[in-house]
C-alpha atoms as a PDB file:
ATOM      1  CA  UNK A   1      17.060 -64.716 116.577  1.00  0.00           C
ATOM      2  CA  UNK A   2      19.339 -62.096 114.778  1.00  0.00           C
ATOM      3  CA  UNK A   3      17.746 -59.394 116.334  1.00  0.00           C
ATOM      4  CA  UNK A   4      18.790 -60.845 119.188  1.00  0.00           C
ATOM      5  CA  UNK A   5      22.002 -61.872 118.470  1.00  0.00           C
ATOM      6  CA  UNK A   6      22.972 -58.638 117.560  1.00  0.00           C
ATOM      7  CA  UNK A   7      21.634 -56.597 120.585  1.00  0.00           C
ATOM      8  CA  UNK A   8      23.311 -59.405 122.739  1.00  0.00           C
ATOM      9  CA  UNK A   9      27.023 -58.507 120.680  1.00  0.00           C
ATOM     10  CA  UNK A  10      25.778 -54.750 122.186  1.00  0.00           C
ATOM     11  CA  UNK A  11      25.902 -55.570 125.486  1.00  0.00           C
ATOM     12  CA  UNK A  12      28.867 -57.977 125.275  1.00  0.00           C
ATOM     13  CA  UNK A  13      30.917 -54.979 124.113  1.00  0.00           C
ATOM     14  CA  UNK A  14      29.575 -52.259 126.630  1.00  0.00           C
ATOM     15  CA  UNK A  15      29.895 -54.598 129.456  1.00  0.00           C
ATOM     16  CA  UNK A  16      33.343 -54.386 131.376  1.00  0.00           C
ATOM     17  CA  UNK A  17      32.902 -58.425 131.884  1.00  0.00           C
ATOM     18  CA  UNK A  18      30.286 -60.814 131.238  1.00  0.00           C
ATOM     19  CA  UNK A  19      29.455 -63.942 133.413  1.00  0.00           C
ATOM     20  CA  UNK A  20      27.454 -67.095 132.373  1.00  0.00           C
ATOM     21  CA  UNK A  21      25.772 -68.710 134.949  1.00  0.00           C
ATOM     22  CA  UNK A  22      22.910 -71.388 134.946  1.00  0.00           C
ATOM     23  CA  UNK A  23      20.698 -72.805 137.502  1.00  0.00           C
ATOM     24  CA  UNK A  24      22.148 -74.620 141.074  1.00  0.00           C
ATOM     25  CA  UNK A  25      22.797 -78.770 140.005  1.00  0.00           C
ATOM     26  CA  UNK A  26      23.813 -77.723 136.629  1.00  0.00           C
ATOM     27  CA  UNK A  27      22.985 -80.555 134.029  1.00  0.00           C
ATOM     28  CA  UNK A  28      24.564 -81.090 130.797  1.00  0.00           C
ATOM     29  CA  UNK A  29      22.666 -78.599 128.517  1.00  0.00           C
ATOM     30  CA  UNK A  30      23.422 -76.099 130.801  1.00  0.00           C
ATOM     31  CA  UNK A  31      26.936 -76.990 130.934  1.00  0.00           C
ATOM     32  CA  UNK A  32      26.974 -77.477 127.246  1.00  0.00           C
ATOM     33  CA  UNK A  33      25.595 -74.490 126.442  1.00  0.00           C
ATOM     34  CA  UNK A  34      27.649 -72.384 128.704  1.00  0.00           C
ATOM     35  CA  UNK A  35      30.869 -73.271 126.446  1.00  0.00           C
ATOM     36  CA  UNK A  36      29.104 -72.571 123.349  1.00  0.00           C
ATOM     37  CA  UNK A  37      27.925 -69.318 124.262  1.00  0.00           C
ATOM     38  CA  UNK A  38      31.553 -68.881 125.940  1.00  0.00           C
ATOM     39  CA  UNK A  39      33.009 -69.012 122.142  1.00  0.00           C
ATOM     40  CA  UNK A  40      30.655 -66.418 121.113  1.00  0.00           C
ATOM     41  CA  UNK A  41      31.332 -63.976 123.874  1.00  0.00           C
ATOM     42  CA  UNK A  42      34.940 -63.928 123.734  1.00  0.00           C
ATOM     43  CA  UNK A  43      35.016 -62.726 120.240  1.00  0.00           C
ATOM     44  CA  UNK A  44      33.626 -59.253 121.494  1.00  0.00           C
ATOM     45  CA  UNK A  45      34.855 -59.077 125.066  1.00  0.00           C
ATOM     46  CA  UNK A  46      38.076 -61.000 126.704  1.00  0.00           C
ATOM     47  CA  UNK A  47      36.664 -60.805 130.212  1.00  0.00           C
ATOM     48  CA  UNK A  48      34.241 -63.756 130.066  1.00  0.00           C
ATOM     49  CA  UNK A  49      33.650 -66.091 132.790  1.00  0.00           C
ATOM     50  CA  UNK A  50      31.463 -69.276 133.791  1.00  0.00           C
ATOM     51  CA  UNK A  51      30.340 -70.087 137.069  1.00  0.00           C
ATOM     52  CA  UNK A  52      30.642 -73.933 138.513  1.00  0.00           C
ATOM     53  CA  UNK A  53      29.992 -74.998 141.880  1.00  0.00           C
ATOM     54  CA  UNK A  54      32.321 -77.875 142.060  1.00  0.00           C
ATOM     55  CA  UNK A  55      30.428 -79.013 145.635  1.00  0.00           C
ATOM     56  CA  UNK A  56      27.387 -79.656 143.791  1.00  0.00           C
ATOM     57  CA  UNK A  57      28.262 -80.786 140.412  1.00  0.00           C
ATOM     58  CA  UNK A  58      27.192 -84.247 138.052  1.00  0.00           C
ATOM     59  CA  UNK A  59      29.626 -86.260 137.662  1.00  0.00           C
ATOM     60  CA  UNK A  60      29.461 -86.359 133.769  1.00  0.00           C
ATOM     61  CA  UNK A  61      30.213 -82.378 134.237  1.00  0.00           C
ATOM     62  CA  UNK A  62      33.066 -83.320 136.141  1.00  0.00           C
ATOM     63  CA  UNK A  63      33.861 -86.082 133.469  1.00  0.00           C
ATOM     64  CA  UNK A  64      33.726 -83.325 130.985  1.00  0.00           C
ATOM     65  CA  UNK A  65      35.431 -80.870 132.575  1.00  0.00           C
ATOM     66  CA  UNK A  66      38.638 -83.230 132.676  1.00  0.00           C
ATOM     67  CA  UNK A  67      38.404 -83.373 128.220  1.00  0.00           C
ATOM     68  CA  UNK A  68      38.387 -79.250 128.144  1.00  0.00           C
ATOM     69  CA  UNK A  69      41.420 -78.874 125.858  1.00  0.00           C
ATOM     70  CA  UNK A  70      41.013 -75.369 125.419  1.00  0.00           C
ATOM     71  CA  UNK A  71      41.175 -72.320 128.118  1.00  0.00           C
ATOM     72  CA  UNK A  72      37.780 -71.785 129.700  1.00  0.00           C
ATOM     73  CA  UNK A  73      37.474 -68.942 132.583  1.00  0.00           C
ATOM     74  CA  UNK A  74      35.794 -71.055 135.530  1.00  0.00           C
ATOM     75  CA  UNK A  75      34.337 -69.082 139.175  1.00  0.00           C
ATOM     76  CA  UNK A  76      33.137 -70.152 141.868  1.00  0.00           C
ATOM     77  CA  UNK A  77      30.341 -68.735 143.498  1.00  0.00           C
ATOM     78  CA  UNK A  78      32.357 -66.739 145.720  1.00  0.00           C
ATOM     79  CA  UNK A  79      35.101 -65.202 143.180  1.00  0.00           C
ATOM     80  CA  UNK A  80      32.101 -64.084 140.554  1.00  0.00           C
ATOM     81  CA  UNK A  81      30.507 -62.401 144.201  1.00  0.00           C
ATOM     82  CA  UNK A  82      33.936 -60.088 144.126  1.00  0.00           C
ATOM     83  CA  UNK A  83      33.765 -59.853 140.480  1.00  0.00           C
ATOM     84  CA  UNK A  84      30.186 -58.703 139.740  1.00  0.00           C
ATOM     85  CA  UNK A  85      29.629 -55.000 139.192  1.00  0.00           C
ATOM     86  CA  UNK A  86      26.616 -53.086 138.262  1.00  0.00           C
ATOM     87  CA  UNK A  87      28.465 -53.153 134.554  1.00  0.00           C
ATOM     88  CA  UNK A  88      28.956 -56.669 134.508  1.00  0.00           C
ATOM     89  CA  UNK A  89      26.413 -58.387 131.789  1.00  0.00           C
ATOM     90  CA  UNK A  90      25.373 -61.456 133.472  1.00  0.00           C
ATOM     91  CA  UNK A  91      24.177 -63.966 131.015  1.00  0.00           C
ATOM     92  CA  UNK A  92      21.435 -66.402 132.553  1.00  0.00           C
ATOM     93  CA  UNK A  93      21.354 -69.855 130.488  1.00  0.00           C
ATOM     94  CA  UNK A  94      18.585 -72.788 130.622  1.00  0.00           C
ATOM     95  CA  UNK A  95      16.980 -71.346 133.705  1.00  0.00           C
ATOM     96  CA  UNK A  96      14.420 -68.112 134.236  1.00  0.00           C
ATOM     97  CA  UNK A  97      13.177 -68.466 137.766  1.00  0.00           C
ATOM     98  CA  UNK A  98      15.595 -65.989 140.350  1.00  0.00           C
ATOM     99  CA  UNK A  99      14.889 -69.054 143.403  1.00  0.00           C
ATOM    100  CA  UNK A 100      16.736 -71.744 140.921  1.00  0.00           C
ATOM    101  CA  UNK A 101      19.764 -69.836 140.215  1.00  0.00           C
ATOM    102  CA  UNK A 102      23.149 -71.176 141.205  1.00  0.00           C
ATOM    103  CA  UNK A 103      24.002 -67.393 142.617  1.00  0.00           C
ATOM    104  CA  UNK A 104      20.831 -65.954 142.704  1.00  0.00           C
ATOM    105  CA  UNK A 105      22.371 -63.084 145.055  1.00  0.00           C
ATOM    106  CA  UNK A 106      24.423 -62.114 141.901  1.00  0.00           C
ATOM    107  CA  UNK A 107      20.811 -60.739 139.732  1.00  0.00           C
ATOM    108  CA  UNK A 108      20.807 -57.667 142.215  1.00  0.00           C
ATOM    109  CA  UNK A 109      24.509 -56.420 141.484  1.00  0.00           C
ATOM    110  CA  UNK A 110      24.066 -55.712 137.664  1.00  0.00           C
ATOM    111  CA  UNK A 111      22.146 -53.491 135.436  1.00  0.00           C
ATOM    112  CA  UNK A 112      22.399 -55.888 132.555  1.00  0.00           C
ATOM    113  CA  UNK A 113      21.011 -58.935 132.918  1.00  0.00           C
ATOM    114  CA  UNK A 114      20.179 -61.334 129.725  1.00  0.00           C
ATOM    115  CA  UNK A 115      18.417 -64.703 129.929  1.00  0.00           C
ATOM    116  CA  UNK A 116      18.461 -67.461 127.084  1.00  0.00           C
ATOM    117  CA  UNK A 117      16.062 -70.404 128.014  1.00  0.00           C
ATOM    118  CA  UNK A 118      13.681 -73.195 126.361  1.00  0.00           C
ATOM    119  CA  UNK A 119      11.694 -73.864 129.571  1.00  0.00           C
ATOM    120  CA  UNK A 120       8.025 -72.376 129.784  1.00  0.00           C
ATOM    121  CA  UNK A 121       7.349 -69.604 131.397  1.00  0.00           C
ATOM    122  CA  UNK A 122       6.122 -70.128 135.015  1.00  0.00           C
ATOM    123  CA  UNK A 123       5.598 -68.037 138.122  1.00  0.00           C
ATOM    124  CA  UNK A 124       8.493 -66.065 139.319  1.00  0.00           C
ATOM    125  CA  UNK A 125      10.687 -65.013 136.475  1.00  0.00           C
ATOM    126  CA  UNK A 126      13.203 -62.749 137.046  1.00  0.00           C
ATOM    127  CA  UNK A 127      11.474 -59.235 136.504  1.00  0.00           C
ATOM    128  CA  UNK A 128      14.968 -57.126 136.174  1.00  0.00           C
ATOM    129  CA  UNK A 129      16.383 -58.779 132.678  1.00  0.00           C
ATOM    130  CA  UNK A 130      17.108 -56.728 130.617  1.00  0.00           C
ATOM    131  CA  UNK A 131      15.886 -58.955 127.690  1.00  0.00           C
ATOM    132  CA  UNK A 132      15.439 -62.753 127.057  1.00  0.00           C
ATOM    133  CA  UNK A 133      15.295 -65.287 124.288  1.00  0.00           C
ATOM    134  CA  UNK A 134      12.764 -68.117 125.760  1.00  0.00           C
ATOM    135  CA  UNK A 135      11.389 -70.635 122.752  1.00  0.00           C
ATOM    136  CA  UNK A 136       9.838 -73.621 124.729  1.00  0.00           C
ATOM    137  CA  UNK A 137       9.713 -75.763 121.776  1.00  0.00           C
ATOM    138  CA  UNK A 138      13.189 -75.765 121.198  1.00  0.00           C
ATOM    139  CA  UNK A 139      14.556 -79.212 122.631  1.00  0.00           C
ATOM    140  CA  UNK A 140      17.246 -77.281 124.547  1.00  0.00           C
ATOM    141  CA  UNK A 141      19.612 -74.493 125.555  1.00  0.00           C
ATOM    142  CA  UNK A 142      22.130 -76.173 123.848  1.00  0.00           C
ATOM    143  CA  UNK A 143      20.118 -75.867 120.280  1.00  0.00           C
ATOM    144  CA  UNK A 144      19.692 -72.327 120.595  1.00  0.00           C
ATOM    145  CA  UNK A 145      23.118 -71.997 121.065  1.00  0.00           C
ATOM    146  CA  UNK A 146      24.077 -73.916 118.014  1.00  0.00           C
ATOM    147  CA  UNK A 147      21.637 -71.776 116.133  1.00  0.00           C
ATOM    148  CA  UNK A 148      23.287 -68.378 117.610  1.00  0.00           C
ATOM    149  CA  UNK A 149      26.474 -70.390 116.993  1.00  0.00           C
ATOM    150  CA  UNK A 150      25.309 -70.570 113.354  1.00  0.00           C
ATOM    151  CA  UNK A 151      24.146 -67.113 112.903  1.00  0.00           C
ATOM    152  CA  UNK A 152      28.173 -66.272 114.005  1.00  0.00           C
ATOM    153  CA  UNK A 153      29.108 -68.815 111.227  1.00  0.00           C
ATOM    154  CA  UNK A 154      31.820 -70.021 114.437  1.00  0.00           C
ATOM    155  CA  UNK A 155      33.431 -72.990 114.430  1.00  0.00           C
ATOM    156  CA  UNK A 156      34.056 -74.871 117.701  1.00  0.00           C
ATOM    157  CA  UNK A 157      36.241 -77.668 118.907  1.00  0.00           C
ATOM    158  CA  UNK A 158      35.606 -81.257 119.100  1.00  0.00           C
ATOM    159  CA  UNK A 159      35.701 -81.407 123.010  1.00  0.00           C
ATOM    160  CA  UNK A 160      32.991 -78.730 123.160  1.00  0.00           C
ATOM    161  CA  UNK A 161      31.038 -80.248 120.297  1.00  0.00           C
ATOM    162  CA  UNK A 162      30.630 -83.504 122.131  1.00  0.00           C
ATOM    163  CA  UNK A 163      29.532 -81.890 125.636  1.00  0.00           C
ATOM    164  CA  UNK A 164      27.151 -79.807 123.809  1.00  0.00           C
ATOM    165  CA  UNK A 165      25.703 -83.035 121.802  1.00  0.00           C
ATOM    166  CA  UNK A 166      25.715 -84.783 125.347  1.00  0.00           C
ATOM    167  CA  UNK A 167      23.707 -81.864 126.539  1.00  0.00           C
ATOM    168  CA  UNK A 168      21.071 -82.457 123.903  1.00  0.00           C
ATOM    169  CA  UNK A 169      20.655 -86.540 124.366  1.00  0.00           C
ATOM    170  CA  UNK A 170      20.053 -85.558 127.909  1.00  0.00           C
ATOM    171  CA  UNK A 171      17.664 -83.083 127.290  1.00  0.00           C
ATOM    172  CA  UNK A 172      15.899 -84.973 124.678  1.00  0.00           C
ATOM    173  CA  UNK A 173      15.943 -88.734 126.213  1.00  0.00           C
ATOM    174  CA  UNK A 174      18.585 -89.504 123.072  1.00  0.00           C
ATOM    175  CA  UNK A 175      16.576 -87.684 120.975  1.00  0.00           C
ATOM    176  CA  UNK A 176      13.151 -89.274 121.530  1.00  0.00           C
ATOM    177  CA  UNK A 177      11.427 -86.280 123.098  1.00  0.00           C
ATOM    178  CA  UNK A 178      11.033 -82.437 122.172  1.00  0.00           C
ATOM    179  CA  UNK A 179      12.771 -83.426 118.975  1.00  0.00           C
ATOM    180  CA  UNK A 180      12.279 -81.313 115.638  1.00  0.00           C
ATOM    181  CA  UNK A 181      14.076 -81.742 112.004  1.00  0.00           C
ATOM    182  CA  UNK A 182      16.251 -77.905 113.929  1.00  0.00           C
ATOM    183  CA  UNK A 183      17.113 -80.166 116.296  1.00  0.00           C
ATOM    184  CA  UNK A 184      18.744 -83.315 113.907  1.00  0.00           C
ATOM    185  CA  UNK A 185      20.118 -79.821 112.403  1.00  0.00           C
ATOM    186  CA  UNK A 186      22.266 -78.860 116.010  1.00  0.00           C
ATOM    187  CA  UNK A 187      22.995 -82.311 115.857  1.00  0.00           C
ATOM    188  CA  UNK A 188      24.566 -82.833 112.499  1.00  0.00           C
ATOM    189  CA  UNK A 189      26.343 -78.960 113.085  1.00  0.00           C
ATOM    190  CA  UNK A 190      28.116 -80.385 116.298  1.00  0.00           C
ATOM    191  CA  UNK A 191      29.078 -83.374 115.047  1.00  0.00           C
ATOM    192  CA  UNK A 192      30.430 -81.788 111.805  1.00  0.00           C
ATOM    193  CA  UNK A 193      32.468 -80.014 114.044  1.00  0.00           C
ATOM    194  CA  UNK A 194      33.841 -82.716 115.413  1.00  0.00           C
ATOM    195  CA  UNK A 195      31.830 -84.167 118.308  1.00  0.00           C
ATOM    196  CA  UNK A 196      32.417 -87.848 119.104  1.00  0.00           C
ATOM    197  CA  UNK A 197      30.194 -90.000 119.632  1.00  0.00           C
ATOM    198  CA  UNK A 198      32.536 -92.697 121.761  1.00  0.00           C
ATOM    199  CA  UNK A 199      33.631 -89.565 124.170  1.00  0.00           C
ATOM    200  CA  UNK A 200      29.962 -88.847 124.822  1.00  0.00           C
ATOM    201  CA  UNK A 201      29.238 -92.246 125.548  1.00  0.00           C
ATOM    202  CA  UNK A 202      32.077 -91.903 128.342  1.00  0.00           C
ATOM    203  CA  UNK A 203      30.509 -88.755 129.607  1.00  0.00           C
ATOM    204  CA  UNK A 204      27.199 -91.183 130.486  1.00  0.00           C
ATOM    205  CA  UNK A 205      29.311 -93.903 131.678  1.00  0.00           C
ATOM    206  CA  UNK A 206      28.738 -94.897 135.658  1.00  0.00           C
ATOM    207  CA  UNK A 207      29.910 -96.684 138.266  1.00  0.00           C
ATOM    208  CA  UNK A 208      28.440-100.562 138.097  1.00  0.00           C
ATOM    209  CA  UNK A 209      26.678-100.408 141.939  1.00  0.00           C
ATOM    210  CA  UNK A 210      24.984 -97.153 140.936  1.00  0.00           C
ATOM    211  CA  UNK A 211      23.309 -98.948 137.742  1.00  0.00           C
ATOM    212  CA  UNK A 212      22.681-101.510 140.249  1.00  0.00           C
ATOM    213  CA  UNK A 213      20.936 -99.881 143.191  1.00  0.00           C
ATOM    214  CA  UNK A 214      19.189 -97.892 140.608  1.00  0.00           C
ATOM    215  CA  UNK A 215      17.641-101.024 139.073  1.00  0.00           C
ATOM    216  CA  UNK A 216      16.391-101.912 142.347  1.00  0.00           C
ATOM    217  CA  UNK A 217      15.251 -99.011 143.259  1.00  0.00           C
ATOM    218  CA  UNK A 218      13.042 -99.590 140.182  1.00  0.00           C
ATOM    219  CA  UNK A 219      11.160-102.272 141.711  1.00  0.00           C
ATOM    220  CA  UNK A 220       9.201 -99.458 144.449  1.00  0.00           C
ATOM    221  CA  UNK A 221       7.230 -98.473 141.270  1.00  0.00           C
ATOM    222  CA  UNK A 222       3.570 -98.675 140.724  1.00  0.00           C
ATOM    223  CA  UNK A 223       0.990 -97.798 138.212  1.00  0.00           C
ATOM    224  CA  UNK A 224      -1.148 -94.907 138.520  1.00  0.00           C
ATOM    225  CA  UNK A 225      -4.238 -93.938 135.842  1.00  0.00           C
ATOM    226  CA  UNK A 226      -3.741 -96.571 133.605  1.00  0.00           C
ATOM    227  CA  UNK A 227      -1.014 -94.377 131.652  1.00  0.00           C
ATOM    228  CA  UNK A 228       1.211 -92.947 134.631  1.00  0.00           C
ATOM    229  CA  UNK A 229       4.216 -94.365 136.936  1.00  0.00           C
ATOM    230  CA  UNK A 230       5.527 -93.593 140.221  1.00  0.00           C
ATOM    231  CA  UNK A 231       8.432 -94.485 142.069  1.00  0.00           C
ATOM    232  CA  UNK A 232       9.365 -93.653 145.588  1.00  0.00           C
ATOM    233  CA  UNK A 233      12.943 -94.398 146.208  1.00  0.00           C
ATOM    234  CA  UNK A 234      14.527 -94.669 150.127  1.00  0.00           C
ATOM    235  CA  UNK A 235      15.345 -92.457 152.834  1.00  0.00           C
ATOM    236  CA  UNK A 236      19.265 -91.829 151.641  1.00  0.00           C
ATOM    237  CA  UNK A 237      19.814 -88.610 149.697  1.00  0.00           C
ATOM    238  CA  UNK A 238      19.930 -88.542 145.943  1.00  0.00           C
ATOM    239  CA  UNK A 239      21.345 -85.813 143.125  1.00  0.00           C
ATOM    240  CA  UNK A 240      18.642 -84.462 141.015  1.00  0.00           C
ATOM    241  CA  UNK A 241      20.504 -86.458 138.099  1.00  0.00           C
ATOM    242  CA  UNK A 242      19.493 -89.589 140.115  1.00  0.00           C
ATOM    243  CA  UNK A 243      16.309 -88.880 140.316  1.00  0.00           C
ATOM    244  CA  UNK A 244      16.182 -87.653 136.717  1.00  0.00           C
ATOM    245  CA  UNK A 245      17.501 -90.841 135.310  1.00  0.00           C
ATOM    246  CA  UNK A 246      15.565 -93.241 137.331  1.00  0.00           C
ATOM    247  CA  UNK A 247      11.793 -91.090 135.789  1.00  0.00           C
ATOM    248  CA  UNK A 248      13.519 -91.784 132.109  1.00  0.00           C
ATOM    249  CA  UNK A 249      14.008 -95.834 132.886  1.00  0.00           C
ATOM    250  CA  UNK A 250      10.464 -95.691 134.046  1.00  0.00           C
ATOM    251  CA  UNK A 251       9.459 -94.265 130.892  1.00  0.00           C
ATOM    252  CA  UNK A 252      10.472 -97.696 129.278  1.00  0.00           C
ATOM    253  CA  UNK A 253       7.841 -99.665 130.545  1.00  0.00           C
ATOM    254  CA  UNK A 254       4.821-100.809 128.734  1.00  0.00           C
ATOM    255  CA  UNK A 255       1.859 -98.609 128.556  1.00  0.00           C
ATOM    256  CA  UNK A 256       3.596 -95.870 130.739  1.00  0.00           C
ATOM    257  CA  UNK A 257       3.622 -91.864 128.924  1.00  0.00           C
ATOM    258  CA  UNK A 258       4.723 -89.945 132.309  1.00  0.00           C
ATOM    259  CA  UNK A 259       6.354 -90.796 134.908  1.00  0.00           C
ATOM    260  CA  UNK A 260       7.685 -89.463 138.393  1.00  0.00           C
ATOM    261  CA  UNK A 261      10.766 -90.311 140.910  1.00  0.00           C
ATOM    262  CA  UNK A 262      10.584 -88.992 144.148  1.00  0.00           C
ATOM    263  CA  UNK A 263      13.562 -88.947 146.509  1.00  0.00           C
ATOM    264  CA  UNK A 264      15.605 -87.314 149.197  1.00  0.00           C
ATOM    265  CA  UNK A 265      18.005 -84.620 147.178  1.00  0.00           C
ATOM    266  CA  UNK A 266      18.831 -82.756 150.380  1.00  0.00           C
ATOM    267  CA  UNK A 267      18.005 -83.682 154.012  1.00  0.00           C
ATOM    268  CA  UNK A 268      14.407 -82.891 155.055  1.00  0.00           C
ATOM    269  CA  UNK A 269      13.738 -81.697 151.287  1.00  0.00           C
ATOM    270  CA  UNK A 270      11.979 -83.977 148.819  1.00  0.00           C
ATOM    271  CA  UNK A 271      12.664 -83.635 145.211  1.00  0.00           C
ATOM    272  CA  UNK A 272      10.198 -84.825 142.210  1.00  0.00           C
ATOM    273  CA  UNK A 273      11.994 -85.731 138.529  1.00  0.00           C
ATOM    274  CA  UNK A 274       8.603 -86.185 135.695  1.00  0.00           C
ATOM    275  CA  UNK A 275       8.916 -86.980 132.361  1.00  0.00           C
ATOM    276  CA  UNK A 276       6.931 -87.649 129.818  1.00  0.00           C
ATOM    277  CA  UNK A 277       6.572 -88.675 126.365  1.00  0.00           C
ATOM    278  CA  UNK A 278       4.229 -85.914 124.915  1.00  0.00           C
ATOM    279  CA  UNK A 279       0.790 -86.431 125.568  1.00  0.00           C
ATOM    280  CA  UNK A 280       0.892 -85.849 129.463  1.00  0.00           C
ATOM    281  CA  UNK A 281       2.140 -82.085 130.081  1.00  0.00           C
ATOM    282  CA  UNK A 282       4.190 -82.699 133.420  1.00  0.00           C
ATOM    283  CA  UNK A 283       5.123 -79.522 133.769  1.00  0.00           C
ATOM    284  CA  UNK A 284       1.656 -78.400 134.721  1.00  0.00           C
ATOM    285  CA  UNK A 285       1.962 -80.998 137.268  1.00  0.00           C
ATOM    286  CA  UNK A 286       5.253 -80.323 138.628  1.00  0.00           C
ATOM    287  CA  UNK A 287       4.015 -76.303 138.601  1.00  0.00           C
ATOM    288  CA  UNK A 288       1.679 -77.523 141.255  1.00  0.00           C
ATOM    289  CA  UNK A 289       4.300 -79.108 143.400  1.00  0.00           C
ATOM    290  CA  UNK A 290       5.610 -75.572 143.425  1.00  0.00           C
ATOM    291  CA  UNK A 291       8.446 -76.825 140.596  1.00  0.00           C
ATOM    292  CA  UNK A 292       8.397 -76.388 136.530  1.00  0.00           C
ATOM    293  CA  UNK A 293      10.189 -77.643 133.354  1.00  0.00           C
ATOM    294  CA  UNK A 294       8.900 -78.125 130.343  1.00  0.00           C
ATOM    295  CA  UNK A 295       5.876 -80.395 129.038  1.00  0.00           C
ATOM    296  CA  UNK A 296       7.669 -83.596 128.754  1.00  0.00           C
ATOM    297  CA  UNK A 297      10.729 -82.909 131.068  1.00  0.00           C
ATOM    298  CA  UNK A 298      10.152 -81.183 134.391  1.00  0.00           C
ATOM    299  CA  UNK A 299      10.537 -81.303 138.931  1.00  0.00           C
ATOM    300  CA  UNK A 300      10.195 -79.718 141.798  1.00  0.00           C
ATOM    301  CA  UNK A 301      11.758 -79.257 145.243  1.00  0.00           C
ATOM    302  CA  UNK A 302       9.221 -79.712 148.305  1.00  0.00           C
ATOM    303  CA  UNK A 303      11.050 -78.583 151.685  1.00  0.00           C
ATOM    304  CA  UNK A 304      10.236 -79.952 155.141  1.00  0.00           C
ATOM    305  CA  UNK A 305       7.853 -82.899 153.487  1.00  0.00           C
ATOM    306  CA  UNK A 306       8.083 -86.984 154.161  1.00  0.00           C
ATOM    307  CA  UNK A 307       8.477 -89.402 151.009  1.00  0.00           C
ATOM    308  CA  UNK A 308       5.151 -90.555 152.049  1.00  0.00           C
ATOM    309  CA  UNK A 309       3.830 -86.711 152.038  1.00  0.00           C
ATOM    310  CA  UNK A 310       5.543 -86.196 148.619  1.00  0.00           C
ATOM    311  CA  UNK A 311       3.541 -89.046 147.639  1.00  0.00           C
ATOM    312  CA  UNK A 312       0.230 -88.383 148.627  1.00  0.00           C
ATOM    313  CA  UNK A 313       0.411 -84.749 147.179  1.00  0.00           C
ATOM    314  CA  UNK A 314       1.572 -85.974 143.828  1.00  0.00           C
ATOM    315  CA  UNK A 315      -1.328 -89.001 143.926  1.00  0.00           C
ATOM    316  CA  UNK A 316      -3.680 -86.410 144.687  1.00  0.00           C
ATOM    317  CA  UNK A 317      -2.925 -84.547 141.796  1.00  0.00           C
ATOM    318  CA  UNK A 318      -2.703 -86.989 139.132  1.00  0.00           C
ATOM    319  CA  UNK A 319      -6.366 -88.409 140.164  1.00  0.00           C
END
């Protein structure tokens, strides 16, 4: 990792700017480890920016966004299109696959292109970076940033702390999955730098009807294999986080070690949240729904397919 660090201090320096960007429905760790990475790169070059698409975005990102008490460059898609040159370093977090990018247009306007990810490799990674730093059994972006954070001996603020923690009890089901003693490490490192427990909770916090009509949605869950749970919500649209949350409440149940949500996320495109506790690898699953993740967290995205269709693919499979 210092070998990397320090090449990536290189091209921070070279580069007349340097954007972060993740993939499209950013989640938490993403988010989280955008700002982390943010206080590294502006040591070495004041230009730094992070894209957000405000259209798209969670609402504990928005949440979060409100507690920044410190001055973070934010783009849209559009101002980092008139920004980008070819000696722009454009710094891809959490992601690795060009079609899940939030600007994917952006990859083929730079020379330098750097990728920092904990998702395993699948088909389709970006074949112009200029390096990456992909560990898939590190719990999340987030904890490689803390590491690199480390490494940089930098201290961070208490806002940041507590969006990066929030990224990591996303990523890791509240630290239940893809947990290792480096991970209780990032944790104790953000929250001796102040993260805080009761704001994090408020990132989570939701609106009572959406608890609700998730609960019920609950309910159009069946078994599959003994071991594996599927639920097939209704025909209104749904963010990924929806669908995301609703495969982790599965994963509650008695005798269940994966499960799988699938829902509406656009109109006329189907989208697939799995999770899993360990002994299932749902991202070789999701991989042949066209989608990816890692072994106990993954999805997919089917276009032009039914909920029924969706279904009967995933069924298929899992027999």
């Amino acid at each position: 990792m210092k070998e990397f660090l320090n090449k990536l201090i290189v091209s921070i320096q070279k580069c007349d700017s340097v954007i972060i960007m993740s993939h499209r429905y950013m989640d938490l760790d993403g988010f989280g480890a955008a700002l982390g990475l943010y206080q590294i790169v502006k040591k070495y070059n004041e230009s730094v920016s992070i894209i957000i698409n405000k259209e798209e975005q969670d609402s504990a990102i928005s949440k979060a966004m409100e507690k920044i008490d410190t001055p973070i460059s934010f783009l849209t898609a559009l101002d980092a299109e008139k920004r980008v040159t070819a000696n722009t370093l454009l710094i891809i977090l959490d992601v690795h696959k060009k079609e899940m990018l939030e600007c994917p247009f952006l990859v083929d306007q730079t020379e330098h292109l750097v990728v920092i990810d904990h998702h395993i490799k699948g088909e389709h990674i970006l074949d112009n970076v200029s390096y990456s730093y992909i560990k898939d059994n590190v719990s999340s972006t987030v904890e490689i940033i803390v590491d690199l954070l480390k490494l940089e001996e930098e201290r961070i603020g208490s806002i940041i702390s507590t969006i990066m923690l929030a990224g990591m009890y996303i990523d890791t089901n509240n630290f239940n999955i893809k947990t290792t003693a480096n991970t209780y490490l990032a944790g104790a490192y953000l929250m001796q730098n102040g993260a805080n427990n009761v704001v994090k909770q408020e990132l989570f916090q939701e609106d009572k009807k959406n608890i609700i009509r998730r609960q019920k949605l609950l309910k159009n869950s069946h078994m599959v294999n003994k071991n594996m749970i599927v639920c097939v919500l209704d025909k209104n649209i749904y963010t990924g986080t929806d669908l995301a949350k609703i495969a982790e409440e599965l994963l509650q149940f008695e005798e269940v070690e994966a499960s799988f949500a699938i829902g509406y996320v656009e109109e006329n495109t189907v989208g697939v949240s799995a999770r899993s506790l360990g002994k299932i690898n749902v991202e070789k699953i999701m991989k042949c729904l066209g989608g990816g993740g890692h072994k106990t967290d993954a999805a997919a995205r089917m276009p032009n397919h039914s909920l029924n269709k969706c279904k009967d693919i995933l069924l298929e499979i899992l027999r």
